[in-house]
N, C-alpha and C. Protein backbone atom coordinates (compact mmCIF):
# COMPACT_ATOMS: atom_id res chain seq x y z
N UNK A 1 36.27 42.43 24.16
CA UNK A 1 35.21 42.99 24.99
C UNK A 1 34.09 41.97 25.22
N UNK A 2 33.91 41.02 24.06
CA UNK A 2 32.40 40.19 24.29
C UNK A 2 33.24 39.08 25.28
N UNK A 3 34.37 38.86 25.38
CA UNK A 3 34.88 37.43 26.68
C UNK A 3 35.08 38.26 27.79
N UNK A 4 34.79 39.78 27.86
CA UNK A 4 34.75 40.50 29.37
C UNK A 4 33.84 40.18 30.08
N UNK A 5 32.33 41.01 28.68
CA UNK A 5 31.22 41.39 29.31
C UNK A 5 30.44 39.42 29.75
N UNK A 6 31.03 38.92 28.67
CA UNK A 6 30.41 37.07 29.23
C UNK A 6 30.63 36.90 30.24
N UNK A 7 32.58 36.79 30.67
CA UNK A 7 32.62 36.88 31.94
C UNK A 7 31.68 37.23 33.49
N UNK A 8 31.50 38.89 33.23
CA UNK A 8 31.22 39.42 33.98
C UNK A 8 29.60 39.16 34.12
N UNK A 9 28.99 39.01 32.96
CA UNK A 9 27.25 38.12 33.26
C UNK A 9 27.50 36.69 34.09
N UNK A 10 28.43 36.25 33.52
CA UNK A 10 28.15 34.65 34.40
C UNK A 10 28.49 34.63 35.80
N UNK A 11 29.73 35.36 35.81
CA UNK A 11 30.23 35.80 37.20
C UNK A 11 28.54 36.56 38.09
N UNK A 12 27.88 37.57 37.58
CA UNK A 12 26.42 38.10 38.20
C UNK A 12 26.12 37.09 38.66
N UNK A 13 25.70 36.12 37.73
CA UNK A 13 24.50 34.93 37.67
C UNK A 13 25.14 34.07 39.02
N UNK A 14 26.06 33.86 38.80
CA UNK A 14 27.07 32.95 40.02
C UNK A 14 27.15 33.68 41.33
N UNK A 15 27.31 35.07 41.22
CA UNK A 15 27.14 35.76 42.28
C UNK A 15 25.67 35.79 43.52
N UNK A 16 24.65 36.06 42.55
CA UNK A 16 23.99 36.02 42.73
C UNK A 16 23.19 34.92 43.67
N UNK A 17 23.40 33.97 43.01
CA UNK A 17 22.89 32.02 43.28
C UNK A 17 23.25 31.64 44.62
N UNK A 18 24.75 32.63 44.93
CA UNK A 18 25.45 32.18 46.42
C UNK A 18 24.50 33.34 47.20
N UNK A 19 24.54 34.35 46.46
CA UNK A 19 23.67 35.27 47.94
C UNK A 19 21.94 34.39 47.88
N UNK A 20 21.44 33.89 47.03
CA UNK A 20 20.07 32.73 47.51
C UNK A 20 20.72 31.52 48.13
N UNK A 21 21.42 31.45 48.24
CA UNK A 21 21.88 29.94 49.30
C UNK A 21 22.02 30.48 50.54
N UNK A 22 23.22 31.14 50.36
CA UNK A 22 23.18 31.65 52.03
C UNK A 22 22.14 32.17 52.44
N UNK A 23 21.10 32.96 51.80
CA UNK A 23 20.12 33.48 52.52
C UNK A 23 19.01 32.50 53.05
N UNK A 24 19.35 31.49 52.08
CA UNK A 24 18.09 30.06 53.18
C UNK A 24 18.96 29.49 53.87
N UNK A 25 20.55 29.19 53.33
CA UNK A 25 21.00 28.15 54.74
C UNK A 25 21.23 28.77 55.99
N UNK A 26 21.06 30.25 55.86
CA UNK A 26 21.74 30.92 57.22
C UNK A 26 20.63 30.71 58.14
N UNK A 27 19.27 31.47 57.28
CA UNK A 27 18.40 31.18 58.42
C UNK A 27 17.86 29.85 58.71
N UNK A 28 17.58 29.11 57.89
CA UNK A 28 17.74 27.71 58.41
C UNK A 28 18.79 27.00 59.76
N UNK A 29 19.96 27.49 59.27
CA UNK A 29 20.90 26.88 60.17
C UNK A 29 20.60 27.96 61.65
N UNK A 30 20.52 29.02 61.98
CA UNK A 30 20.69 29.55 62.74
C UNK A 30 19.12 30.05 62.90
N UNK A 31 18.28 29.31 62.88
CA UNK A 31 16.67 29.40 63.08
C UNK A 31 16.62 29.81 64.65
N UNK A 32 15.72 30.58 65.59
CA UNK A 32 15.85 30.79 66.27
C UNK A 32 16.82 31.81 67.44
N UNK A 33 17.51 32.23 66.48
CA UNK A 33 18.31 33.43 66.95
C UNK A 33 18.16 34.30 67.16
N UNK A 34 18.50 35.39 67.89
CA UNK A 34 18.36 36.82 68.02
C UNK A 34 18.63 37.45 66.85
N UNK A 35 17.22 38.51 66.14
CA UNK A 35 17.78 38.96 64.74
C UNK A 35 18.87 39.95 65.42
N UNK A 36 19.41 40.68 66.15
CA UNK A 36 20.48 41.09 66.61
C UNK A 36 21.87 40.23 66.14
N UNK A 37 21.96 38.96 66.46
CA UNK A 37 22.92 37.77 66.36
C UNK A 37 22.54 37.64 64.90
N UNK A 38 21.76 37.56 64.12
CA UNK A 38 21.90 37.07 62.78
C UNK A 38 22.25 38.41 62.14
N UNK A 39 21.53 39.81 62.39
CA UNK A 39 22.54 40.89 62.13
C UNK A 39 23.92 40.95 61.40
N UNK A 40 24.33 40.66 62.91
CA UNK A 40 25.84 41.01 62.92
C UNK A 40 26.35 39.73 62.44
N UNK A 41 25.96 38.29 62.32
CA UNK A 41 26.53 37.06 61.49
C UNK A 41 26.87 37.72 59.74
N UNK A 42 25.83 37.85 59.14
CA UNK A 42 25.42 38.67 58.12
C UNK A 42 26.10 39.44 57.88
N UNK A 43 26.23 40.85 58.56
CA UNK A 43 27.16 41.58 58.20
C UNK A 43 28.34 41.40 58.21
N UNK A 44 28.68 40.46 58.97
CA UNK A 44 30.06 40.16 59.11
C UNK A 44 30.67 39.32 57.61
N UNK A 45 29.72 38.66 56.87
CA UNK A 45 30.44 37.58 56.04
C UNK A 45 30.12 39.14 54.91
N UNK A 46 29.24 39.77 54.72
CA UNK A 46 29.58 40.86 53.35
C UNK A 46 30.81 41.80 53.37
N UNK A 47 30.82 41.99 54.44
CA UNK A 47 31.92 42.95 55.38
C UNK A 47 33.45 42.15 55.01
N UNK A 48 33.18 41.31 54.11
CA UNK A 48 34.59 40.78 54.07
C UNK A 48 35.34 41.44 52.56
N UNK A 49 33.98 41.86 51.65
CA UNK A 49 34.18 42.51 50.46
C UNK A 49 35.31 43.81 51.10
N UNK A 50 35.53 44.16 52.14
CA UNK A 50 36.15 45.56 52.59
C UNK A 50 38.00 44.80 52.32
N UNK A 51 37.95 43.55 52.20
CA UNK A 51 39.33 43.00 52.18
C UNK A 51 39.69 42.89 50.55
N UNK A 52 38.67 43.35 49.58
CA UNK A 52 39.06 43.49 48.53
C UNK A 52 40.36 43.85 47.84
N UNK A 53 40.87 45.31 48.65
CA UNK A 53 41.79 46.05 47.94
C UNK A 53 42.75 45.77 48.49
N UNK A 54 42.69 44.84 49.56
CA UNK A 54 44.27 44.09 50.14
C UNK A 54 44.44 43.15 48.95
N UNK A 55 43.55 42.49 48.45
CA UNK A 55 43.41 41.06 47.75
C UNK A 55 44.34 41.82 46.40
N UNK A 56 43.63 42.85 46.05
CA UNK A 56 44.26 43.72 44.90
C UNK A 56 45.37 43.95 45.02
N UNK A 57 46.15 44.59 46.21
CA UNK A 57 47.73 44.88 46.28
C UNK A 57 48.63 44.08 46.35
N UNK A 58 48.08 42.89 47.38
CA UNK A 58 49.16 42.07 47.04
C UNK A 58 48.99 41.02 45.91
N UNK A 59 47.88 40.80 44.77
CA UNK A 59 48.36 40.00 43.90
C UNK A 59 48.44 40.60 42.63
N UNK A 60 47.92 41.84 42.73
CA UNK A 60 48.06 42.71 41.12
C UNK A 60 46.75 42.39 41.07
N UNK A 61 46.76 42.76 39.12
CA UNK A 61 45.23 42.92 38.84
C UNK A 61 45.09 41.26 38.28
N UNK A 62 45.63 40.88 37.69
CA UNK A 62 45.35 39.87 37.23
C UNK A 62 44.90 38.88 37.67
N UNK A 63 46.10 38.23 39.22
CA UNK A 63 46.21 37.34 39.31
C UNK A 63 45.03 37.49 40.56
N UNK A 64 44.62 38.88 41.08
CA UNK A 64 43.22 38.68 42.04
C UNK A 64 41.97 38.79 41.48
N UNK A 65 42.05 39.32 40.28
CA UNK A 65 40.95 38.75 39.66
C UNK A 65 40.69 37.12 39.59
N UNK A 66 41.79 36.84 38.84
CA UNK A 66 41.75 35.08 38.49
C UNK A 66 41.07 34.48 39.62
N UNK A 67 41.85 34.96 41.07
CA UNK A 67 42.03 34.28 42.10
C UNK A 67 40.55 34.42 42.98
N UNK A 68 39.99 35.34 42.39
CA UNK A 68 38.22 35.65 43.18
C UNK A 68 37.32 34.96 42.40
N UNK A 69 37.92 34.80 41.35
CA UNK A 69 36.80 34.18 40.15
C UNK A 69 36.80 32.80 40.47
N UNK A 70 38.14 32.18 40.87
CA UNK A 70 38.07 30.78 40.90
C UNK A 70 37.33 30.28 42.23
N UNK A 71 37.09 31.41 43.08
CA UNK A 71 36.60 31.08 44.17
C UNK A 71 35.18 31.04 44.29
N UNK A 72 34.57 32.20 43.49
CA UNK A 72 33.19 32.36 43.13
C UNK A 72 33.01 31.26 42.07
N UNK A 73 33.87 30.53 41.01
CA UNK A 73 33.11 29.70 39.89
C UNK A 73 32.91 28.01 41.50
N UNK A 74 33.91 27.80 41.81
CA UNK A 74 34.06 26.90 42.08
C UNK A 74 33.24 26.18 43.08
N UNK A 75 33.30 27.58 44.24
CA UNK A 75 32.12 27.19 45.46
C UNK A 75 30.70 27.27 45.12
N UNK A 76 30.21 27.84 43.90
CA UNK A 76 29.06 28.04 43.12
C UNK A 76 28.90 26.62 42.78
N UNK A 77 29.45 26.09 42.09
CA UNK A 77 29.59 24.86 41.56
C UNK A 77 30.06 23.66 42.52
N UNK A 78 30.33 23.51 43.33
CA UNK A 78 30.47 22.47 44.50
C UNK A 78 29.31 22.09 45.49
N UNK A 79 28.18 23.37 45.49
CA UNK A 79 27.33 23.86 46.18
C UNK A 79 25.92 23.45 45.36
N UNK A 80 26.56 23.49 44.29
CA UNK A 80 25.67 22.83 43.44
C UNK A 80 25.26 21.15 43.74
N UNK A 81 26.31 20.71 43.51
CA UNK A 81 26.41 19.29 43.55
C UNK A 81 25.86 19.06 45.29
N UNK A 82 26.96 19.47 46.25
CA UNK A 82 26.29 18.66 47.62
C UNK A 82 25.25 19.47 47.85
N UNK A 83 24.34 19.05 48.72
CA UNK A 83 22.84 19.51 48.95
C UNK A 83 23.07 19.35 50.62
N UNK A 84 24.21 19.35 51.35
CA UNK A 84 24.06 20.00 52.47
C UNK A 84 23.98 20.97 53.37
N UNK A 85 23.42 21.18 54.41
CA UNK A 85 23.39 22.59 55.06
C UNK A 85 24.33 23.38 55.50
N UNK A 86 25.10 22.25 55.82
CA UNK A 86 26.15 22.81 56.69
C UNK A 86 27.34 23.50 55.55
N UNK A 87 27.46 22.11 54.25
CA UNK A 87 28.54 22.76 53.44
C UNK A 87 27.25 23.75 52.58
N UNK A 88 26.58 23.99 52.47
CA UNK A 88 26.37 24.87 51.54
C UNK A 88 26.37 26.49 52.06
N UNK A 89 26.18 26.17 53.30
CA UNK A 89 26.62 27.69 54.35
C UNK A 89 28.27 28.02 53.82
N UNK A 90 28.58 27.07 54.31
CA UNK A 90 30.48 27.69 54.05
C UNK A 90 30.48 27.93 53.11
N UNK A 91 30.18 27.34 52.04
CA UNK A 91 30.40 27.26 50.20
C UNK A 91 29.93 28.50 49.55
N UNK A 92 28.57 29.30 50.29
CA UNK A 92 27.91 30.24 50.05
C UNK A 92 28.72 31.20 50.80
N UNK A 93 29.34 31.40 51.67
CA UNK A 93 30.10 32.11 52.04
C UNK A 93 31.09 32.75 51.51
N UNK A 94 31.83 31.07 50.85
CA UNK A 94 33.22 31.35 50.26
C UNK A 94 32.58 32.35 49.30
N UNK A 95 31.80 31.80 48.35
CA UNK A 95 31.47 31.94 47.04
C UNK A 95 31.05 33.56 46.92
N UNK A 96 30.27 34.17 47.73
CA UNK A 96 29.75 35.48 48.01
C UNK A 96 31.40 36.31 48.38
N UNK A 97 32.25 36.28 49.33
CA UNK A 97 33.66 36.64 49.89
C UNK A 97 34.11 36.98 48.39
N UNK A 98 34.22 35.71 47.49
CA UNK A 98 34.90 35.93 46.42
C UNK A 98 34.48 36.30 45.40
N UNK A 99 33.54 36.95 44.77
CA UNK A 99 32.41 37.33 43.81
C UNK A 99 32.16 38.30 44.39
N UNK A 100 32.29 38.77 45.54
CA UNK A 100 32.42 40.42 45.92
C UNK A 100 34.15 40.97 45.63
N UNK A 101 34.90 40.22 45.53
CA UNK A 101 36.20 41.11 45.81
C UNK A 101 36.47 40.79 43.83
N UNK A 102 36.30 39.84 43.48
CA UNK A 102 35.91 39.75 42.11
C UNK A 102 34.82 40.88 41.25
N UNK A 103 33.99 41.29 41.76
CA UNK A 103 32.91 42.53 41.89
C UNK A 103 33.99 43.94 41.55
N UNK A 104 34.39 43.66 42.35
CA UNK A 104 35.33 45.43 42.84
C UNK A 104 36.56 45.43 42.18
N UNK A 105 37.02 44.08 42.23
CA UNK A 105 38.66 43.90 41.31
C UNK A 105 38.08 44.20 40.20
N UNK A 106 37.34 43.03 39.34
CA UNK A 106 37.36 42.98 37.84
C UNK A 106 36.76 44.72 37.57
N UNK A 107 35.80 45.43 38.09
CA UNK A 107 35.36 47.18 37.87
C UNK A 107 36.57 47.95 37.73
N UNK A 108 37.70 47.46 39.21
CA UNK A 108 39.12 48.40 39.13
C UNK A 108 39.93 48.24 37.77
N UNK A 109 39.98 47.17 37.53
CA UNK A 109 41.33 46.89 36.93
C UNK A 109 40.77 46.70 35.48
N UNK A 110 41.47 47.58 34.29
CA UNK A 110 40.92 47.47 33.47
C UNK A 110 42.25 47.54 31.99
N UNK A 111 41.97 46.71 30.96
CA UNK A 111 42.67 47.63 29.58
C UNK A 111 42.99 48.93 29.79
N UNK A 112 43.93 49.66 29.31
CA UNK A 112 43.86 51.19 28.88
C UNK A 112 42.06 51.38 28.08
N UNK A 113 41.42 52.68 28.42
CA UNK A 113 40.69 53.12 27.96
C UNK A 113 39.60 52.30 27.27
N UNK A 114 39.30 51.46 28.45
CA UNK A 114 38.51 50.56 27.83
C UNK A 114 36.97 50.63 29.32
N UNK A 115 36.11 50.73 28.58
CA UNK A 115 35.20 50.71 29.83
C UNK A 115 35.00 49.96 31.17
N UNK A 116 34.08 49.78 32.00
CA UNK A 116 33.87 48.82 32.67
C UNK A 116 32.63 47.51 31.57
N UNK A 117 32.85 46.43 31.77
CA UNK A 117 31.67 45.79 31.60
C UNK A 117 30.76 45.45 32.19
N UNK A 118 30.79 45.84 33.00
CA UNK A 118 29.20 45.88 34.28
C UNK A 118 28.74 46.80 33.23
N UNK A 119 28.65 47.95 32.75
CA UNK A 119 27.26 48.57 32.22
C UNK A 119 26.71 47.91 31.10
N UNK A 120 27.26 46.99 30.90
CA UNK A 120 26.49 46.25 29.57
C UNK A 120 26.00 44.56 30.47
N UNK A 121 26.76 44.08 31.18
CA UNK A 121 26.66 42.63 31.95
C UNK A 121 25.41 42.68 32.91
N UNK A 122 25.44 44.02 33.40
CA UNK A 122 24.23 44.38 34.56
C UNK A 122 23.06 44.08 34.29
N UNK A 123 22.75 44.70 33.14
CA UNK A 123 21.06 44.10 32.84
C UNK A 123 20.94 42.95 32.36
N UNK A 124 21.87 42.51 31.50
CA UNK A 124 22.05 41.49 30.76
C UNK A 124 21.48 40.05 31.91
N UNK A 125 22.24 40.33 32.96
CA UNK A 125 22.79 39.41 33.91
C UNK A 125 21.47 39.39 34.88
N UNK A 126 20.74 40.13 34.77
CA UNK A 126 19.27 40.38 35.83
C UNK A 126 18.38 40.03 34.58
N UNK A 127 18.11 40.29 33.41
CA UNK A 127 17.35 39.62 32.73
C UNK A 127 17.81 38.38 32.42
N UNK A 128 18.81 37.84 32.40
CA UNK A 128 18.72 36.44 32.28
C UNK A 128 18.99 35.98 33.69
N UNK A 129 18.96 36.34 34.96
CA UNK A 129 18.27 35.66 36.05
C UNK A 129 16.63 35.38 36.02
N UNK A 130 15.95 36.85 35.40
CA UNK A 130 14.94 36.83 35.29
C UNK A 130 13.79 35.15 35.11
N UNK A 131 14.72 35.20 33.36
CA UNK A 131 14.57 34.04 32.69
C UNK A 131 14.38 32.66 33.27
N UNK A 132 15.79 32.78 33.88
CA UNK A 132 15.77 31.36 34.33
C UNK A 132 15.00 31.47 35.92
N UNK A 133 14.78 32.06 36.44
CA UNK A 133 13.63 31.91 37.59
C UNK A 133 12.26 31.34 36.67
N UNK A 134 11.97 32.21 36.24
CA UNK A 134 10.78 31.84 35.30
C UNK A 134 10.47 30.20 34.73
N UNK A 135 11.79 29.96 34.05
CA UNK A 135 11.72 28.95 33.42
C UNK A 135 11.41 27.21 34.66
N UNK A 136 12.29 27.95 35.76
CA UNK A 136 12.32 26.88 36.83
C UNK A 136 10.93 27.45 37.93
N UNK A 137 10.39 28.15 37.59
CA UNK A 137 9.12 27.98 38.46
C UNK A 137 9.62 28.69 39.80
N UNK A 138 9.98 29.89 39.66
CA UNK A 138 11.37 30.77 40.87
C UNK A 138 11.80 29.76 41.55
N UNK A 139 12.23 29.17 41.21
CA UNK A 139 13.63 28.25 41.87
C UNK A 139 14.92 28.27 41.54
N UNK A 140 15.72 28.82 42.32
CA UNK A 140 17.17 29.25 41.82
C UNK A 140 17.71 27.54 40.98
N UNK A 141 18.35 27.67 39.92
CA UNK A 141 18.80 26.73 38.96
C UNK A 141 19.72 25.94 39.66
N UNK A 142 20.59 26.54 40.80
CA UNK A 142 21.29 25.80 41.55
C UNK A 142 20.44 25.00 42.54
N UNK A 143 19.32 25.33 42.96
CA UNK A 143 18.29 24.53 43.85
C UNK A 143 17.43 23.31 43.33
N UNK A 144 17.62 23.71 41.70
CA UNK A 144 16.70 22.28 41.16
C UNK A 144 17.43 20.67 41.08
N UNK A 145 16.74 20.23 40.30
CA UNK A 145 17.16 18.28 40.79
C UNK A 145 18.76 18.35 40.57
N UNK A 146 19.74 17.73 41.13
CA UNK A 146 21.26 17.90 41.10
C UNK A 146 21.68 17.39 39.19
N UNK A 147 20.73 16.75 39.09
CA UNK A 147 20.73 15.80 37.43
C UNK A 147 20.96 16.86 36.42
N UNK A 148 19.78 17.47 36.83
CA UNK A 148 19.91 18.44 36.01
C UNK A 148 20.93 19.80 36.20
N UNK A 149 20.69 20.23 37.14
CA UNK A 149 21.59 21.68 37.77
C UNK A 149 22.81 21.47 37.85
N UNK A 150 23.55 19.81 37.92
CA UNK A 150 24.88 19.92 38.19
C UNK A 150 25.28 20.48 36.23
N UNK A 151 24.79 19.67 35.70
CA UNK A 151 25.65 19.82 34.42
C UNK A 151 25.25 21.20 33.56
N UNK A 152 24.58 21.53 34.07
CA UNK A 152 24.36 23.26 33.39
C UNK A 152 25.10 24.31 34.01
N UNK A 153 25.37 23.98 35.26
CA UNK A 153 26.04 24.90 35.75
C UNK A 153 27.59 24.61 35.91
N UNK A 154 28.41 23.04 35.78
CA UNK A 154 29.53 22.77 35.38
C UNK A 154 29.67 23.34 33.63
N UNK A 155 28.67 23.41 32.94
CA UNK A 155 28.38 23.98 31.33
C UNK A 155 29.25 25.73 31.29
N UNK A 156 28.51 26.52 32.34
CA UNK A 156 28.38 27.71 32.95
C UNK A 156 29.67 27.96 33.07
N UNK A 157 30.10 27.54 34.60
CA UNK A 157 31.84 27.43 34.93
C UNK A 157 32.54 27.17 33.93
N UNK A 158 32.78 26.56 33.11
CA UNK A 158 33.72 26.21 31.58
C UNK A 158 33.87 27.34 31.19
N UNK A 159 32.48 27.82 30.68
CA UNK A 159 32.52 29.37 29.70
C UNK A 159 32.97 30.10 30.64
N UNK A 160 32.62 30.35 31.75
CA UNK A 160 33.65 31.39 32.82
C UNK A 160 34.72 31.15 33.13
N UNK A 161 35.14 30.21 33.11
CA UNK A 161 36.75 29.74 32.93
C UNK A 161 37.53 30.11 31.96
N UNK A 162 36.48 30.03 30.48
CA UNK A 162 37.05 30.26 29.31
C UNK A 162 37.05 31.45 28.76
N UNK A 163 36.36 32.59 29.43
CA UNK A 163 35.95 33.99 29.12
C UNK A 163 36.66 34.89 30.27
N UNK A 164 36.91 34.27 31.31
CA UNK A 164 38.20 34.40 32.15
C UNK A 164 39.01 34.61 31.78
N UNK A 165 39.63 33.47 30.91
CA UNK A 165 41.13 33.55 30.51
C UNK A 165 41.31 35.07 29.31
N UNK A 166 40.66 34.39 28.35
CA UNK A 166 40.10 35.69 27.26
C UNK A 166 40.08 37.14 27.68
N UNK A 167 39.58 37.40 29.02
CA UNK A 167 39.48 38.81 29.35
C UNK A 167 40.98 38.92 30.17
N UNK A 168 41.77 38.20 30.49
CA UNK A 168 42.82 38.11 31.03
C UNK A 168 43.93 38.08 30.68
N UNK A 169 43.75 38.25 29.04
CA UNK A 169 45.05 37.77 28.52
C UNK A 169 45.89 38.99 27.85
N UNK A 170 45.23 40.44 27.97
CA UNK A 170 45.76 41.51 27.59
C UNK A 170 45.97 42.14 29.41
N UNK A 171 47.01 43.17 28.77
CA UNK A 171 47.68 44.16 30.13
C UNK A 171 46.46 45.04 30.80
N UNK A 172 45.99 44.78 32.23
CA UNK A 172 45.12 45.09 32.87
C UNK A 172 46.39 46.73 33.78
N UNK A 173 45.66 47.75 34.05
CA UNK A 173 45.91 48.71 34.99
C UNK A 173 44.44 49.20 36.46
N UNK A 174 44.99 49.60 37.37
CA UNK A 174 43.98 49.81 37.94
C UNK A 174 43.50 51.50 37.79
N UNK A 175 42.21 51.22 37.73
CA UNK A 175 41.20 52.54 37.48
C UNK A 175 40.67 53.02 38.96
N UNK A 176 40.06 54.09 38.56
CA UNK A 176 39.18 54.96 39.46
C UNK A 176 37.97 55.48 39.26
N UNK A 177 36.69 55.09 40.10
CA UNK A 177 35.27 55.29 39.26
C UNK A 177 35.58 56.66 38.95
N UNK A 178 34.55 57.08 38.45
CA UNK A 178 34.54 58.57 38.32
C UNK A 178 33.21 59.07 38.80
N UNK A 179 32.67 59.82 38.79
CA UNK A 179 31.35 60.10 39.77
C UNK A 179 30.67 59.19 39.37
N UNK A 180 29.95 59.07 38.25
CA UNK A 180 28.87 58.04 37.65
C UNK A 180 29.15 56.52 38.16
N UNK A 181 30.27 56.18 38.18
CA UNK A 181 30.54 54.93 38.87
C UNK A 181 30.75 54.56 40.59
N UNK A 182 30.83 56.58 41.07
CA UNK A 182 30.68 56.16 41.97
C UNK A 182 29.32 55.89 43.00
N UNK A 183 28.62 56.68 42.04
CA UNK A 183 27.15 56.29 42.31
C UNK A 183 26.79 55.18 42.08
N UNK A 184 26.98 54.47 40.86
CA UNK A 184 26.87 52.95 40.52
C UNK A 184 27.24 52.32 42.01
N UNK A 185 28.22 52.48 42.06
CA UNK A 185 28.94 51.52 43.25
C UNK A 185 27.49 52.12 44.59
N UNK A 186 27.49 52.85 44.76
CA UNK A 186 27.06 53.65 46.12
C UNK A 186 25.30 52.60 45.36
N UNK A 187 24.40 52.97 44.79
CA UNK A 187 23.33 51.65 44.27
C UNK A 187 23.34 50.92 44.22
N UNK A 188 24.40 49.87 43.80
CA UNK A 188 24.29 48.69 43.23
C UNK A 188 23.63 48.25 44.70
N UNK A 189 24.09 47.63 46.11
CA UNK A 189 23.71 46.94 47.01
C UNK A 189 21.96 46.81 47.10
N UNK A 190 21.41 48.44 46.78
CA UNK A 190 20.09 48.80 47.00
C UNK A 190 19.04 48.10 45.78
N UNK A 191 19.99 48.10 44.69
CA UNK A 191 19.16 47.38 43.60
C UNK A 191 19.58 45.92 43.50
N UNK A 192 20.03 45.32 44.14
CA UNK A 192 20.11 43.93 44.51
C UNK A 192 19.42 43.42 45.42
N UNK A 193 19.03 44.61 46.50
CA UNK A 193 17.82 44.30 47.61
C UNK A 193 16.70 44.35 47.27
N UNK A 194 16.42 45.25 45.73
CA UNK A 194 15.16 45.34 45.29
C UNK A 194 14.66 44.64 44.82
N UNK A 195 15.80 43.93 43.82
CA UNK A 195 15.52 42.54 42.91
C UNK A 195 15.27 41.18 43.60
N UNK A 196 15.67 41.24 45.20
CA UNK A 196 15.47 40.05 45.88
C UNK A 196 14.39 39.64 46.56
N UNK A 197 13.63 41.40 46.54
CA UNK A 197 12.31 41.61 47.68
C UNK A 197 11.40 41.40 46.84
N UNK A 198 11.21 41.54 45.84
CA UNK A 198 10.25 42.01 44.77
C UNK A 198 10.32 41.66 42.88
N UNK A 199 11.42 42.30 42.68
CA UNK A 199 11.46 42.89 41.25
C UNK A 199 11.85 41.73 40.31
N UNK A 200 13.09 40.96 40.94
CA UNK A 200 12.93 39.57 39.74
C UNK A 200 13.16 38.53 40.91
N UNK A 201 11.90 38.69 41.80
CA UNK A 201 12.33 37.41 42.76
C UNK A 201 10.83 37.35 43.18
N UNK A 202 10.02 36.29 42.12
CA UNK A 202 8.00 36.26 42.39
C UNK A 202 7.94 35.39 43.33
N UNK A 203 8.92 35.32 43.91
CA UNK A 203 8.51 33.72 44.79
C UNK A 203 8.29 34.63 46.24
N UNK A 204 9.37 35.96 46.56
CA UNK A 204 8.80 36.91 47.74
C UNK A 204 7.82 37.73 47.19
């Protein structure tokens, strides 16, 4: 359970880092647009989380978990290193695509009778964003000097690689929220908008 719930905090933290990239490279890159046109840009790249449960059928539980995680550790971490606009749009893209269907896989698919670890990773994973805003002066950790940010967050990816495997290595089945989760699910988006407007984000 503790190489789930690790997982599933670092995976937040990683999740997270790509929705602050894209949200400056988009409007950066596409400055001057019709918020109509940035709208529907926007919705269109979250709107890809709806391809989740294809991702689920055809590779099982395992291997689309693996396969969202490697996409969220990796473009997190590539995005890190180059400091361009153009790749950090795509990279933030990928990275968000796959850390949403990673989101919804790793909740579905679970041990026999074993919880989700989002209810323990969730706060965990917003207080230690908290932290590290704080510590960097609200500057996402992926935004600070590359010297520093590359090797903490290649540090990061390892343990999610390695808490990956760990949560991966017993027989996964797929689940079904049950009301409480389906409310979870039906909030979560709203308390991610809260935390971005306000609540652990002092820099808006």
């Amino acid at each position: 359970m503790v190489g789930e719930v690790t997982f599933a905090v670092i995976g937040l933290l990683f999740l997270i880092a790509d929705v602050r990239t894209f949200s400056s490279t988009f409007q950066q890159t596409f400055y001057g647009q019709s918020n109509t046109t940035l709208a529907i840009m926007a919705t269109a790249v979250f709107a890809t989380s709806f391809l989740a449960p294809l991702v689920g059928w055809r590779l099982g539980p395992k291997r689309s978990v693996g396969m969202s995680a490697a996409m969220l550790g990796i473009a997190t971490l590539v995005a890190t290193v180059l400091r361009s606009n153009i790749a950090d749009l795509a990279l933030s893209i990928t990275g968000i695509a796959g850390g949403l269907w990673w989101l919804g896989l790793l909740h579905a698919s679970r041990p026999a009778d074993r919880p989700s670890p989002f209810a323990v990773a969730m706060p965990i994973a917003f207080c230690a964003d908290l932290v590290l805003r704080a510590a960097f002066r609200t500057v996402p950790l992926v935004d600070v000097n590359p010297t520093l940010a590359a090797p903490l967050v290649l540090v990061a990816a390892l343990v999610f690689l390695a808490a990956g495997v760990a949560a991966m290595s017993g027989a996964r089945t797929w689940t079904r929220p049950d009301f409480r989760g389906g409310l979870a699910l039906i909030g979560l988006p709203a308390l991610f908008l809260v935390a971005e407007t306000g609540a652990t984000n002092g820099a808006q």
